[in-house]
PDB file of N, CA and C in Angstrom:
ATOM      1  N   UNK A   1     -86.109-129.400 -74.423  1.00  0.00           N
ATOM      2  CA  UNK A   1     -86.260-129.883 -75.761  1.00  0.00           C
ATOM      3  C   UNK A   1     -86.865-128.775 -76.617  1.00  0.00           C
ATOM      4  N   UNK A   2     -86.266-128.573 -77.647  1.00  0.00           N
ATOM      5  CA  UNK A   2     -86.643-127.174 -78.531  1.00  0.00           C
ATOM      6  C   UNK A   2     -87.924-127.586 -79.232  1.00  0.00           C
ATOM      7  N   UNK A   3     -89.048-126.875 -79.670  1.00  0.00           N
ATOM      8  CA  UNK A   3     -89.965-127.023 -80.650  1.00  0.00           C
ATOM      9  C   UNK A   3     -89.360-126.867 -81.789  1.00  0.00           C
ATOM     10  N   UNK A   4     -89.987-127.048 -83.094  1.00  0.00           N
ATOM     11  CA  UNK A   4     -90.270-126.989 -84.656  1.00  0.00           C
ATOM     12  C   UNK A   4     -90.036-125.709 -84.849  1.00  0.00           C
ATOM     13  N   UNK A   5     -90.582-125.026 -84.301  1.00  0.00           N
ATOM     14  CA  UNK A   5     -90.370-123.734 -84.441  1.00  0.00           C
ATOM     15  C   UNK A   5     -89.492-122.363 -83.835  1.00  0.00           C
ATOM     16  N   UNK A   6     -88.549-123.542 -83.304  1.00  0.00           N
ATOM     17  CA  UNK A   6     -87.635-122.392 -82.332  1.00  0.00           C
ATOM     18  C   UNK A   6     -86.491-123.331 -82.842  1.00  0.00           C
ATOM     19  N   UNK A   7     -85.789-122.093 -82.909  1.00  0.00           N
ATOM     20  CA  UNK A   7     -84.219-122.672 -83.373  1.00  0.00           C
ATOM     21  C   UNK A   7     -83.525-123.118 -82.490  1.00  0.00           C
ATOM     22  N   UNK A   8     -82.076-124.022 -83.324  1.00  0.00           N
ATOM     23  CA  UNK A   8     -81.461-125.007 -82.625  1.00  0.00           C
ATOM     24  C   UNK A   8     -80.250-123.706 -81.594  1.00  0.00           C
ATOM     25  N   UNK A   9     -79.871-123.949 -80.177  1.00  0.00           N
ATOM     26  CA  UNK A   9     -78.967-123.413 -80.037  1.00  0.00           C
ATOM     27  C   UNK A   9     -77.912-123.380 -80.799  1.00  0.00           C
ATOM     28  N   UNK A  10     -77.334-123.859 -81.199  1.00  0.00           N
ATOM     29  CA  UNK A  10     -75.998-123.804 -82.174  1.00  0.00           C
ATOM     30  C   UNK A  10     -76.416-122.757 -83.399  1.00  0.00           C
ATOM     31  N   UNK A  11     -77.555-122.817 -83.754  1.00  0.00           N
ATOM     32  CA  UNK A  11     -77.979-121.796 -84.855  1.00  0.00           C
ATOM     33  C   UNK A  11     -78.177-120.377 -84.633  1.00  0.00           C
ATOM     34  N   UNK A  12     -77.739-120.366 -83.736  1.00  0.00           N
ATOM     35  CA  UNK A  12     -77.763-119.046 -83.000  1.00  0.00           C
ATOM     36  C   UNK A  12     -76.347-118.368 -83.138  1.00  0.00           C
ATOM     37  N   UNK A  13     -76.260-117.008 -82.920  1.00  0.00           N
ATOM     38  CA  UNK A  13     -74.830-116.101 -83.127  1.00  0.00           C
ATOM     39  C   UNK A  13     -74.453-116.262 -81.628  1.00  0.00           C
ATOM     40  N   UNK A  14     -73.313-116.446 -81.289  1.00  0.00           N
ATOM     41  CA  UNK A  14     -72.642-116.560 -79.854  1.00  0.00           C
ATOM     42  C   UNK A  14     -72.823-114.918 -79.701  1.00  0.00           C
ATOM     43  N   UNK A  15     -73.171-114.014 -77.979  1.00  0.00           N
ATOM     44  CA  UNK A  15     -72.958-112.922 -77.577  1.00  0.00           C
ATOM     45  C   UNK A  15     -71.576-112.632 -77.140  1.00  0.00           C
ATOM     46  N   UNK A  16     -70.688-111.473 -77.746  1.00  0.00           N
ATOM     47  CA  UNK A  16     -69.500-111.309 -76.938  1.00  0.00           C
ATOM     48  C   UNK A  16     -69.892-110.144 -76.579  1.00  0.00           C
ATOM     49  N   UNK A  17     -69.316-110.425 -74.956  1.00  0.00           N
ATOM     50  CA  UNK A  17     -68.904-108.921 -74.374  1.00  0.00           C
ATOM     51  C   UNK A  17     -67.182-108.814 -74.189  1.00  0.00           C
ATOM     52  N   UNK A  18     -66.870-107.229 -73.558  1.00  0.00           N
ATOM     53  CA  UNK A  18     -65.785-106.916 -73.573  1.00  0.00           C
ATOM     54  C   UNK A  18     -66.157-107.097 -72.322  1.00  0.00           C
ATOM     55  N   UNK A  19     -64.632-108.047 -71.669  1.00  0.00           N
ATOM     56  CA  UNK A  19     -64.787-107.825 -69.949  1.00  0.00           C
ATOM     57  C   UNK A  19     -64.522-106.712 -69.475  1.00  0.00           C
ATOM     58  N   UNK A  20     -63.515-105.678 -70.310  1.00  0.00           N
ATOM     59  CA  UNK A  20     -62.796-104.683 -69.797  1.00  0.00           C
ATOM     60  C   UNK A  20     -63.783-103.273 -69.784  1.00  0.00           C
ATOM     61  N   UNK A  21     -65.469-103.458 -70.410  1.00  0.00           N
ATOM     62  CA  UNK A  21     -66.025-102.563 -70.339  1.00  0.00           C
ATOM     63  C   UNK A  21     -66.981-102.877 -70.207  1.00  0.00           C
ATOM     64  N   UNK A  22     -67.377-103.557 -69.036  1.00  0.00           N
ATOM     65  CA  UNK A  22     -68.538-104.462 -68.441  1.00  0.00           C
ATOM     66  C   UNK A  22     -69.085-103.707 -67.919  1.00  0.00           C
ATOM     67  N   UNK A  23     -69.163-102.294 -67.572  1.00  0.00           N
ATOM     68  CA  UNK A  23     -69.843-101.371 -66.758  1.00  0.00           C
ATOM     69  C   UNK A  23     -69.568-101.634 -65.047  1.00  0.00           C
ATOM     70  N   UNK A  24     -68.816-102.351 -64.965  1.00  0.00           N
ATOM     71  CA  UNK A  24     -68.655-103.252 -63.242  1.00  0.00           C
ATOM     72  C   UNK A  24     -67.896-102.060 -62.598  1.00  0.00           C
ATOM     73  N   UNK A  25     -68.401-101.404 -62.067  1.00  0.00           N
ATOM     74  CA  UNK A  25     -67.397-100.718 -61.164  1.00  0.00           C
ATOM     75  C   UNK A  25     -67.243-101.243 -59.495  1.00  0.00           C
ATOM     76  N   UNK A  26     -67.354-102.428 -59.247  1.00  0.00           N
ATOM     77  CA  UNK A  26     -67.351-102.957 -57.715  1.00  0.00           C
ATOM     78  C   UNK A  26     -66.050-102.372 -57.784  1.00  0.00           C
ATOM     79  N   UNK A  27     -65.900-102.284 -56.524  1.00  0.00           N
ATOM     80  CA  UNK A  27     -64.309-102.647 -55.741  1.00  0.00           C
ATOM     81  C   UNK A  27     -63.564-103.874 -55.369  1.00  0.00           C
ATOM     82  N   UNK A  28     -62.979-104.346 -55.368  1.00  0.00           N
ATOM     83  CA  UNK A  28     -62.290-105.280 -55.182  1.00  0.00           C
ATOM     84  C   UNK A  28     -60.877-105.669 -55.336  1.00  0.00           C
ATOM     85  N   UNK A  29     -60.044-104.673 -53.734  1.00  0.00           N
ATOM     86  CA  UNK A  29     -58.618-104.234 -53.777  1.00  0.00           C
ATOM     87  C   UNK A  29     -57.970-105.917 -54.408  1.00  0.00           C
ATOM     88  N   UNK A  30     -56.880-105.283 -54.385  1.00  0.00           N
ATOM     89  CA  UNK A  30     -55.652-106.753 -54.276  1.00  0.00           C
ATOM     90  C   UNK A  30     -55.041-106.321 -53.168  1.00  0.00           C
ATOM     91  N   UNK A  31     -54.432-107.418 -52.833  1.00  0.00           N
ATOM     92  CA  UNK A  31     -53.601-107.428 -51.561  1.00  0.00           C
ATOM     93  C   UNK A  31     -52.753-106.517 -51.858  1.00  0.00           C
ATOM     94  N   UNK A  32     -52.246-105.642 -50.201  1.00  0.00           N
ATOM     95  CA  UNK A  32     -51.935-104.709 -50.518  1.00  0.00           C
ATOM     96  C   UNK A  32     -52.173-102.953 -51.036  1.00  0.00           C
ATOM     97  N   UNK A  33     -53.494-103.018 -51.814  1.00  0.00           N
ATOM     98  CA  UNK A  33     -53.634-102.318 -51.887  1.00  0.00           C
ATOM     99  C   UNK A  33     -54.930-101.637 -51.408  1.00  0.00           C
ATOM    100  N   UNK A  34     -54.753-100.230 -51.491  1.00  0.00           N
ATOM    101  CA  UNK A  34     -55.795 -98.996 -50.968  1.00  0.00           C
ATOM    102  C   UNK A  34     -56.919 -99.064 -51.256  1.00  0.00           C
ATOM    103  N   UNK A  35     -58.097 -98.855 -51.277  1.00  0.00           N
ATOM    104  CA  UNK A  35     -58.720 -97.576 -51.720  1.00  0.00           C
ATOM    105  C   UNK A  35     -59.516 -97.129 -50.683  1.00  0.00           C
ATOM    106  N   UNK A  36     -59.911 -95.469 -51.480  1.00  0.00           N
ATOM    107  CA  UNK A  36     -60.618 -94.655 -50.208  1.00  0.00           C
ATOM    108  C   UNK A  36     -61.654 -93.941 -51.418  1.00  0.00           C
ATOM    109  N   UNK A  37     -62.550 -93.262 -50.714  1.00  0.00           N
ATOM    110  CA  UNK A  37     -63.341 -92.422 -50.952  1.00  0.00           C
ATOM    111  C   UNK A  37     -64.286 -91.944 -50.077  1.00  0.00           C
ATOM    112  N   UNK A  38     -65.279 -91.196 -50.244  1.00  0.00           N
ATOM    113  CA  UNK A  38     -66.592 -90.698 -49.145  1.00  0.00           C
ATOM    114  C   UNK A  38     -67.593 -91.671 -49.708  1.00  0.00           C
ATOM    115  N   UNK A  39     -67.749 -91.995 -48.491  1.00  0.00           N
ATOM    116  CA  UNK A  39     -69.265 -93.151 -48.031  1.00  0.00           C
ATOM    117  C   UNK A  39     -70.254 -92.697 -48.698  1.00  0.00           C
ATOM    118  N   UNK A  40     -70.844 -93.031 -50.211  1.00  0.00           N
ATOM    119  CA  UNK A  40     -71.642 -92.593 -50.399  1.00  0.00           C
ATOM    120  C   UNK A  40     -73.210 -93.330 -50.658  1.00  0.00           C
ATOM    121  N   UNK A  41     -72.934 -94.472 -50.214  1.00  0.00           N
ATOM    122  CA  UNK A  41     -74.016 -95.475 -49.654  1.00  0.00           C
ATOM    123  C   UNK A  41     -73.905 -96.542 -49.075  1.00  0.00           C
ATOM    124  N   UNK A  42     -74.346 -97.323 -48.192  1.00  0.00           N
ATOM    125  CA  UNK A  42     -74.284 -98.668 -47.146  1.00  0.00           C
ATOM    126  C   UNK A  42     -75.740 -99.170 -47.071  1.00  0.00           C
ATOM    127  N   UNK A  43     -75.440-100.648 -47.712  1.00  0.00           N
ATOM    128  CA  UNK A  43     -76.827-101.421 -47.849  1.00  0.00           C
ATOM    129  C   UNK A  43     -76.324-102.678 -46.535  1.00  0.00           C
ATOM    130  N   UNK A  44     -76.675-102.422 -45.348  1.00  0.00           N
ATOM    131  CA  UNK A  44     -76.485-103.751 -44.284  1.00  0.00           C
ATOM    132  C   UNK A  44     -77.153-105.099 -44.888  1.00  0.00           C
ATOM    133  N   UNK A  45     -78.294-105.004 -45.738  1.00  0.00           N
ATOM    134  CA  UNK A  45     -78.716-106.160 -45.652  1.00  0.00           C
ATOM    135  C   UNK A  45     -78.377-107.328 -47.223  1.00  0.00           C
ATOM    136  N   UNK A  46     -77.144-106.274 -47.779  1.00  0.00           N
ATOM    137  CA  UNK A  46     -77.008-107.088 -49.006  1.00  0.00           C
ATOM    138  C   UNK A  46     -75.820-107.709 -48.758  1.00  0.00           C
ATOM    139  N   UNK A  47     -75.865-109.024 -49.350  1.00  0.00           N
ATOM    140  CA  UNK A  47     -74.929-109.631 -48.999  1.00  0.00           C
ATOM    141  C   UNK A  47     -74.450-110.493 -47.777  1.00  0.00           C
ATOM    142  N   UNK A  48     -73.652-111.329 -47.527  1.00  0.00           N
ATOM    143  CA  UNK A  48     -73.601-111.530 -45.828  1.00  0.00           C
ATOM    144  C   UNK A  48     -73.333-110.776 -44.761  1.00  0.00           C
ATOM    145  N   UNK A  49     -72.672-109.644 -45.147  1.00  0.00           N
ATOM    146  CA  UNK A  49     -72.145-108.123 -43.947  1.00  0.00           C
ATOM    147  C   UNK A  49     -72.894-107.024 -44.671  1.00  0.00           C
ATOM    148  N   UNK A  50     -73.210-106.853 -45.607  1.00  0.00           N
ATOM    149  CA  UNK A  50     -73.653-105.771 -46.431  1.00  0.00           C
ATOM    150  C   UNK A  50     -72.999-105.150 -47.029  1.00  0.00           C
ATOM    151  N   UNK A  51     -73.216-104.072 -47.995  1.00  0.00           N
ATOM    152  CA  UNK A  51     -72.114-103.610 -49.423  1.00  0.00           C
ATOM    153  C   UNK A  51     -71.915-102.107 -48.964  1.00  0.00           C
ATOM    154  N   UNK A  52     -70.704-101.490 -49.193  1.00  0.00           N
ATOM    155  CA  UNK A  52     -70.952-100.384 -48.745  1.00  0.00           C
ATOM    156  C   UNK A  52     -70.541 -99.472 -50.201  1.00  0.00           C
ATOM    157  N   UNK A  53     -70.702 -98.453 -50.375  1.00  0.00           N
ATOM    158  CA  UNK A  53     -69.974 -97.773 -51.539  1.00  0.00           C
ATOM    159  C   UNK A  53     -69.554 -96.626 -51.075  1.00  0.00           C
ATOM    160  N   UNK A  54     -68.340 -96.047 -51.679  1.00  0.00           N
ATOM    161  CA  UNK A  54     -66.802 -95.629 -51.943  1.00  0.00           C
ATOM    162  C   UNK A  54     -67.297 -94.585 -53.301  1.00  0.00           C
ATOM    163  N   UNK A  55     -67.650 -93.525 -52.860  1.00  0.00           N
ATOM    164  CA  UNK A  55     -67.591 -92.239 -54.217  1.00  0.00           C
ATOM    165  C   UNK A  55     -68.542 -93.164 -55.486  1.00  0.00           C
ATOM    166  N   UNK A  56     -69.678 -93.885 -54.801  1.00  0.00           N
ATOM    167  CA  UNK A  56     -70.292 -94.727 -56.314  1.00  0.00           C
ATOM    168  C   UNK A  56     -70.437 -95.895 -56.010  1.00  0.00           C
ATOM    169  N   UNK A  57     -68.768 -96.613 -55.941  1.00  0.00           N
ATOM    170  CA  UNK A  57     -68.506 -97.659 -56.394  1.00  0.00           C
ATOM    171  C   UNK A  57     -68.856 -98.630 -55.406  1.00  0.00           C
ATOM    172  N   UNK A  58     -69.542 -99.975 -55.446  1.00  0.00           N
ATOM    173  CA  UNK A  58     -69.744-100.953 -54.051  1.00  0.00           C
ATOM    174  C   UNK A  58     -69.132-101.648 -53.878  1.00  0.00           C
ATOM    175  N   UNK A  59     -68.465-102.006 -52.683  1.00  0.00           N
ATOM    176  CA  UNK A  59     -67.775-103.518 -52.361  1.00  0.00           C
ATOM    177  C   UNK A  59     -68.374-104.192 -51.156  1.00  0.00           C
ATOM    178  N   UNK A  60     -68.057-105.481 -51.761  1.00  0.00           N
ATOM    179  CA  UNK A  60     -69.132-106.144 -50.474  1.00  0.00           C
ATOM    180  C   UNK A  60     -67.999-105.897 -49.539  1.00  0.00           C
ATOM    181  N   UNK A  61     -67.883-105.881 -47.947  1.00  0.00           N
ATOM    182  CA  UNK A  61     -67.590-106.044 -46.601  1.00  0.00           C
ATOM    183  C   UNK A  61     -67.501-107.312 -46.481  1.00  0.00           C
ATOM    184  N   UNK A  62     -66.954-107.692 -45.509  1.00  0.00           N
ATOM    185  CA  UNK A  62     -66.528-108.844 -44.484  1.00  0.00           C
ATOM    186  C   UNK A  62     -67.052-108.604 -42.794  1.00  0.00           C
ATOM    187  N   UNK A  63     -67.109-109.388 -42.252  1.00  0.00           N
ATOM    188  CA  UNK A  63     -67.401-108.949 -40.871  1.00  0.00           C
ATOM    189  C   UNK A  63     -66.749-107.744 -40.473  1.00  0.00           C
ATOM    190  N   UNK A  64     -65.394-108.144 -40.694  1.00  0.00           N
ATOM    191  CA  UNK A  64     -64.748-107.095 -39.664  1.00  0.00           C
ATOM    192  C   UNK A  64     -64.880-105.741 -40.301  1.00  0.00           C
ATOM    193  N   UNK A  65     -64.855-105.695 -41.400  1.00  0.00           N
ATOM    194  CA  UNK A  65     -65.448-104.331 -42.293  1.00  0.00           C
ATOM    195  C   UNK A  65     -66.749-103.426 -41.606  1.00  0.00           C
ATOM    196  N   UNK A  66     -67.563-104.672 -41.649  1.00  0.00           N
ATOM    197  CA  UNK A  66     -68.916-104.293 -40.591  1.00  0.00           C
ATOM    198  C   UNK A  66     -68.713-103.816 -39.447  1.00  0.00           C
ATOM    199  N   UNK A  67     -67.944-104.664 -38.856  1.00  0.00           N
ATOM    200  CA  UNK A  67     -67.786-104.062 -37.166  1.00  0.00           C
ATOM    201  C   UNK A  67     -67.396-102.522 -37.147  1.00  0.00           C
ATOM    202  N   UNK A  68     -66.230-102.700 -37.754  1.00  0.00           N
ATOM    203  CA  UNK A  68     -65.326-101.122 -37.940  1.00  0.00           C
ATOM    204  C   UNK A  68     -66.009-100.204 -38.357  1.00  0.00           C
ATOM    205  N   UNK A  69     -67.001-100.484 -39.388  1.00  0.00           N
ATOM    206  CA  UNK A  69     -67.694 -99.057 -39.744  1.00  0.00           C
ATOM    207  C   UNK A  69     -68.697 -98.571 -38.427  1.00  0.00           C
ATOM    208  N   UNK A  70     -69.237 -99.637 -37.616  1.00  0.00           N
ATOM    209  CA  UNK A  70     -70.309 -99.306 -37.078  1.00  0.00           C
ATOM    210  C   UNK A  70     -69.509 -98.939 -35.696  1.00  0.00           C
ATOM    211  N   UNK A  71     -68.382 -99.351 -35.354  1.00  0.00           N
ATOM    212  CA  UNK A  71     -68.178 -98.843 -34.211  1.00  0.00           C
ATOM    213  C   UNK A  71     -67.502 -97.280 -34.906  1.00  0.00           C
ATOM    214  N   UNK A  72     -66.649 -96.896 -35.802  1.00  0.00           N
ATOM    215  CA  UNK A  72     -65.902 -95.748 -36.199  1.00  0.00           C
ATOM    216  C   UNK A  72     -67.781 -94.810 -36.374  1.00  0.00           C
ATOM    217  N   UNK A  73     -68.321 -95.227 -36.878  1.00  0.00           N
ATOM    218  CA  UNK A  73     -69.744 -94.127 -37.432  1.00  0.00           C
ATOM    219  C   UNK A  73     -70.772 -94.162 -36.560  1.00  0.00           C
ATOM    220  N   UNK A  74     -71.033 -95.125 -35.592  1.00  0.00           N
ATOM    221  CA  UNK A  74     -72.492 -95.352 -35.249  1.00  0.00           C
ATOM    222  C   UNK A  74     -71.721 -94.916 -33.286  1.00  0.00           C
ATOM    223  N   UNK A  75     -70.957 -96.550 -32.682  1.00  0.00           N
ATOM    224  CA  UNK A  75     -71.208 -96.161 -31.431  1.00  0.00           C
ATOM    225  C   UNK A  75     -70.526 -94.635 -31.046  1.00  0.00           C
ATOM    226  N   UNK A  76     -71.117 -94.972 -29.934  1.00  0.00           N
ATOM    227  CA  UNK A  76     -70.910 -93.005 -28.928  1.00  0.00           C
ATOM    228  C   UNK A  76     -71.354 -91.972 -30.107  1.00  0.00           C
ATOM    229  N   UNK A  77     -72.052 -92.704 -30.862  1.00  0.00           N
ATOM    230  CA  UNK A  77     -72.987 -90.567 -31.431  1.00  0.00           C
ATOM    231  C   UNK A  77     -74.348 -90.516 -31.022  1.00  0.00           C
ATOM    232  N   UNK A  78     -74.771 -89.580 -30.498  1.00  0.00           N
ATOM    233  CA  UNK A  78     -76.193 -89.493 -30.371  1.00  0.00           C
ATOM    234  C   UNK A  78     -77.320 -90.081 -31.289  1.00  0.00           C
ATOM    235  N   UNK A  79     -78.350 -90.159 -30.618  1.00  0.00           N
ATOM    236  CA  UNK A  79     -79.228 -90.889 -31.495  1.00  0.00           C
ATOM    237  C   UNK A  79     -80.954 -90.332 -30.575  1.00  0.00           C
ATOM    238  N   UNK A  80     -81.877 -89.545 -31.212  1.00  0.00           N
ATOM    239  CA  UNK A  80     -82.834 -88.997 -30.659  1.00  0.00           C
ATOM    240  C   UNK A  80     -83.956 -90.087 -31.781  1.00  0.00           C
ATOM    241  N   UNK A  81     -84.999 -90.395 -30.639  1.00  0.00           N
ATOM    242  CA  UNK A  81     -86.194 -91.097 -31.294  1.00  0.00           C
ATOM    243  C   UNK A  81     -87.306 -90.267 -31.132  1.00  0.00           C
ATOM    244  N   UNK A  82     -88.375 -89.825 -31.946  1.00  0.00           N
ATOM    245  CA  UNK A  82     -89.765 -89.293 -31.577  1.00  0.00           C
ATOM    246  C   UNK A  82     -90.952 -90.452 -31.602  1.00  0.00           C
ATOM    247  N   UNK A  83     -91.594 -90.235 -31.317  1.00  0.00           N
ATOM    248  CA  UNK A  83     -93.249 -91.488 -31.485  1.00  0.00           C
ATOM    249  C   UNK A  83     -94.360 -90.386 -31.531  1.00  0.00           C
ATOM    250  N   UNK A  84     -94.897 -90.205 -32.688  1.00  0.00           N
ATOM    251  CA  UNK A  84     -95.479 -89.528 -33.237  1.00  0.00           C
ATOM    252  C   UNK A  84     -96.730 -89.878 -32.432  1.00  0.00           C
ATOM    253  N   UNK A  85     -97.231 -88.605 -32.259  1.00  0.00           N
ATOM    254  CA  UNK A  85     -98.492 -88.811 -30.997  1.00  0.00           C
ATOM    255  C   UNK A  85     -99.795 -89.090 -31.763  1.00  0.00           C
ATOM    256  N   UNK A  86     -99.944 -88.987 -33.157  1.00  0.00           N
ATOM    257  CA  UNK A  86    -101.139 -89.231 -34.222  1.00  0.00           C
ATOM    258  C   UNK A  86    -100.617 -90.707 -34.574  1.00  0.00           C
ATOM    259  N   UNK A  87    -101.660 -91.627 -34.544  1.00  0.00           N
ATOM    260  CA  UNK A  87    -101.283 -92.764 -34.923  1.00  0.00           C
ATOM    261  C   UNK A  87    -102.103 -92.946 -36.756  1.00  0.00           C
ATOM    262  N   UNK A  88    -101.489 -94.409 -36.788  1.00  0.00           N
ATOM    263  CA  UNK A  88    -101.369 -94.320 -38.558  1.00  0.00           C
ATOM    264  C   UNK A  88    -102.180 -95.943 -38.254  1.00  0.00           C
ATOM    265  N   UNK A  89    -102.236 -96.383 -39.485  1.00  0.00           N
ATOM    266  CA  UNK A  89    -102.980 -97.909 -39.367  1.00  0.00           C
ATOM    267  C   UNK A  89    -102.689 -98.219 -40.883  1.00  0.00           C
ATOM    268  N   UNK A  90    -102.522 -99.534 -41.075  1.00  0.00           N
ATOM    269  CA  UNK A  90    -102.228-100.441 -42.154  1.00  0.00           C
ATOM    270  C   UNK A  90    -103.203-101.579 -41.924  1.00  0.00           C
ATOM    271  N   UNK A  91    -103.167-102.491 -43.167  1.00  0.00           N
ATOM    272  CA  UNK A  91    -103.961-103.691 -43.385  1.00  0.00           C
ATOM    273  C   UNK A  91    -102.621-104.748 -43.325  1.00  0.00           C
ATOM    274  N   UNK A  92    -102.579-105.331 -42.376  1.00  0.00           N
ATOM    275  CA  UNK A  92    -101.433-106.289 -42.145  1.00  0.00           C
ATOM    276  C   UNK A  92    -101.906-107.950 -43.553  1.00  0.00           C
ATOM    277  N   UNK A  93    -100.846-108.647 -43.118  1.00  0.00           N
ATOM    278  CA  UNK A  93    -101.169-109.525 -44.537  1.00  0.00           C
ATOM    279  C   UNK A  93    -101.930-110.328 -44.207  1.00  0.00           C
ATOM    280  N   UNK A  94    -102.427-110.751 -42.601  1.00  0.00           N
ATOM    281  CA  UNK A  94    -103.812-111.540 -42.469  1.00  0.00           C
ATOM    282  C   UNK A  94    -105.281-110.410 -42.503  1.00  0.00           C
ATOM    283  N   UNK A  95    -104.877-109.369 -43.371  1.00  0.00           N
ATOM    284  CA  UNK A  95    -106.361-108.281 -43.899  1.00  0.00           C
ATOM    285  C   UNK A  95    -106.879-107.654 -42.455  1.00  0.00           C
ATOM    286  N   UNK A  96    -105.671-107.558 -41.134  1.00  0.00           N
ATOM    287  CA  UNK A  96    -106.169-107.339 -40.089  1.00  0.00           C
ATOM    288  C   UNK A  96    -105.907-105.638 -39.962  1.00  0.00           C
ATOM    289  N   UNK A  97    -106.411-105.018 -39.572  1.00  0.00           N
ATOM    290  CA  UNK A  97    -105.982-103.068 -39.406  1.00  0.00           C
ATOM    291  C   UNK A  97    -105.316-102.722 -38.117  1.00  0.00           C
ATOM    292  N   UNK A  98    -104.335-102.720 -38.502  1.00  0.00           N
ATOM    293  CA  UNK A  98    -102.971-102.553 -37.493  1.00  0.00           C
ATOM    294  C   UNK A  98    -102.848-101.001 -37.129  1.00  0.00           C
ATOM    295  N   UNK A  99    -102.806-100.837 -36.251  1.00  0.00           N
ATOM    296  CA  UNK A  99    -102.445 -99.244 -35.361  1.00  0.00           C
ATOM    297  C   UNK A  99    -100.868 -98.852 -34.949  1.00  0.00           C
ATOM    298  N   UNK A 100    -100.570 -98.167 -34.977  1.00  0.00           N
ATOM    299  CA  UNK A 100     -98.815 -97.688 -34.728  1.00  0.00           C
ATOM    300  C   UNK A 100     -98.348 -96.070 -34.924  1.00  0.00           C
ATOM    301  N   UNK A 101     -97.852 -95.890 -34.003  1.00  0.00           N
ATOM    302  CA  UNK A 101     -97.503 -94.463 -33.132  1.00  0.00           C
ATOM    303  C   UNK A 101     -95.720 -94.677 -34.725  1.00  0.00           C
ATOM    304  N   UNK A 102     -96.073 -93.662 -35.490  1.00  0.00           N
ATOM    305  CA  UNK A 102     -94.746 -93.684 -36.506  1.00  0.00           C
ATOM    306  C   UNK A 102     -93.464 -93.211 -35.398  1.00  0.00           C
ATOM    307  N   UNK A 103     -92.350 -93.847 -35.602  1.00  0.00           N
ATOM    308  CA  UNK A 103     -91.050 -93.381 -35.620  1.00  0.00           C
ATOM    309  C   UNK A 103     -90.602 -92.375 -36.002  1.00  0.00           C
ATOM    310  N   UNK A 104     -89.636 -91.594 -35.784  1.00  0.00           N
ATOM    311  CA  UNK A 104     -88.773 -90.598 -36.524  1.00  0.00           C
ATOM    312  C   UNK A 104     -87.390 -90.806 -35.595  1.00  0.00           C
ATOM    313  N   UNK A 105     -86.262 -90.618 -36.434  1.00  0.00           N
ATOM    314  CA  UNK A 105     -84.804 -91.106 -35.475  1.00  0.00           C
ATOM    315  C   UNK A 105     -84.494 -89.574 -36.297  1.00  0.00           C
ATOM    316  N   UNK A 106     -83.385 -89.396 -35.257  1.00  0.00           N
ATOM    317  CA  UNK A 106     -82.647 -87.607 -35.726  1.00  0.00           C
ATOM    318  C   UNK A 106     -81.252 -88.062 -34.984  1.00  0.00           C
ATOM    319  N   UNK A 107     -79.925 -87.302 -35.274  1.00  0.00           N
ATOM    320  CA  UNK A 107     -78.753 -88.184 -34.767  1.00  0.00           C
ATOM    321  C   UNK A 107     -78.200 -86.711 -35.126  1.00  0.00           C
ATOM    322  N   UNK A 108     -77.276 -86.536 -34.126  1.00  0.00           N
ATOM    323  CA  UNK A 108     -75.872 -85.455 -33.355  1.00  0.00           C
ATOM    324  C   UNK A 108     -74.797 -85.634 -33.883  1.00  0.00           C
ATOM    325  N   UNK A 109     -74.311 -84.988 -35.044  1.00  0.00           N
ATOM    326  CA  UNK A 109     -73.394 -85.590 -35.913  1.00  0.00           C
ATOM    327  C   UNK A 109     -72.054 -84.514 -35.522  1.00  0.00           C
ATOM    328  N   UNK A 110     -71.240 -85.028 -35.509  1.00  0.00           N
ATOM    329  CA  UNK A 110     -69.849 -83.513 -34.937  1.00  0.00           C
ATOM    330  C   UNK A 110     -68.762 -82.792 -35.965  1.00  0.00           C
ATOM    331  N   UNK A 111     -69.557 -82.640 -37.633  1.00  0.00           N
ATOM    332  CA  UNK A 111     -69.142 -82.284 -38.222  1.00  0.00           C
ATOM    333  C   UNK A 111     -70.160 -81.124 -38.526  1.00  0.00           C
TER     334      UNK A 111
END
């Protein structure tokens, strides 16, 4: 319910945008068709499979999108872990001081 002092929606100017220059650069082939580019980012946790982007541009994945990238990029390449012999400590969210040997991952790439 509007106040006295705030105008009626209808009294308002309608916003147009142009769809055709929405700034949207997702991907989203049509059947049939291509596209390619270099991987130039992969978010796993957005979305239900995660989004990957194509020279920029993001498209969400599907499972099988997921599978394929991770078996074509990830299985059979090396993968080296360190555990840093100086440990580190945080205040966890019950204000408790948590101890932990940091990670570092390094990976055998054949290009």
């Amino acid at each position: 319910m509007a106040s006295k002092s705030e105008p009626a929606f209808d009294d308002l100017d309608p916003v147009n945008t142009d769809e055709e220059s929405s700034g949207s650069n997702w991907l989203n082939p049509d059947p049939g068709e291509t596209v390619s580019g270099t991987i130039t980012g992969w978010n796993p946790d957005a979305g239900h499979n995660g989004v990957i982007e194509l020279d920029g541009n993001p498209m969400y994945m599907n499972r099988t999108l997921q599978r394929q990238l991770i078996a074509a990029l990830v299985e059979g390449n090396q993968m080296f872990v360190r555990v840093d012999e100086d440990s580190q400590t945080f205040t966890n969210d019950d204000g408790e001081e948590t101890e932990y040997h940091p990670k570092e991952a390094r990976f055998a790439r054949d290009d």
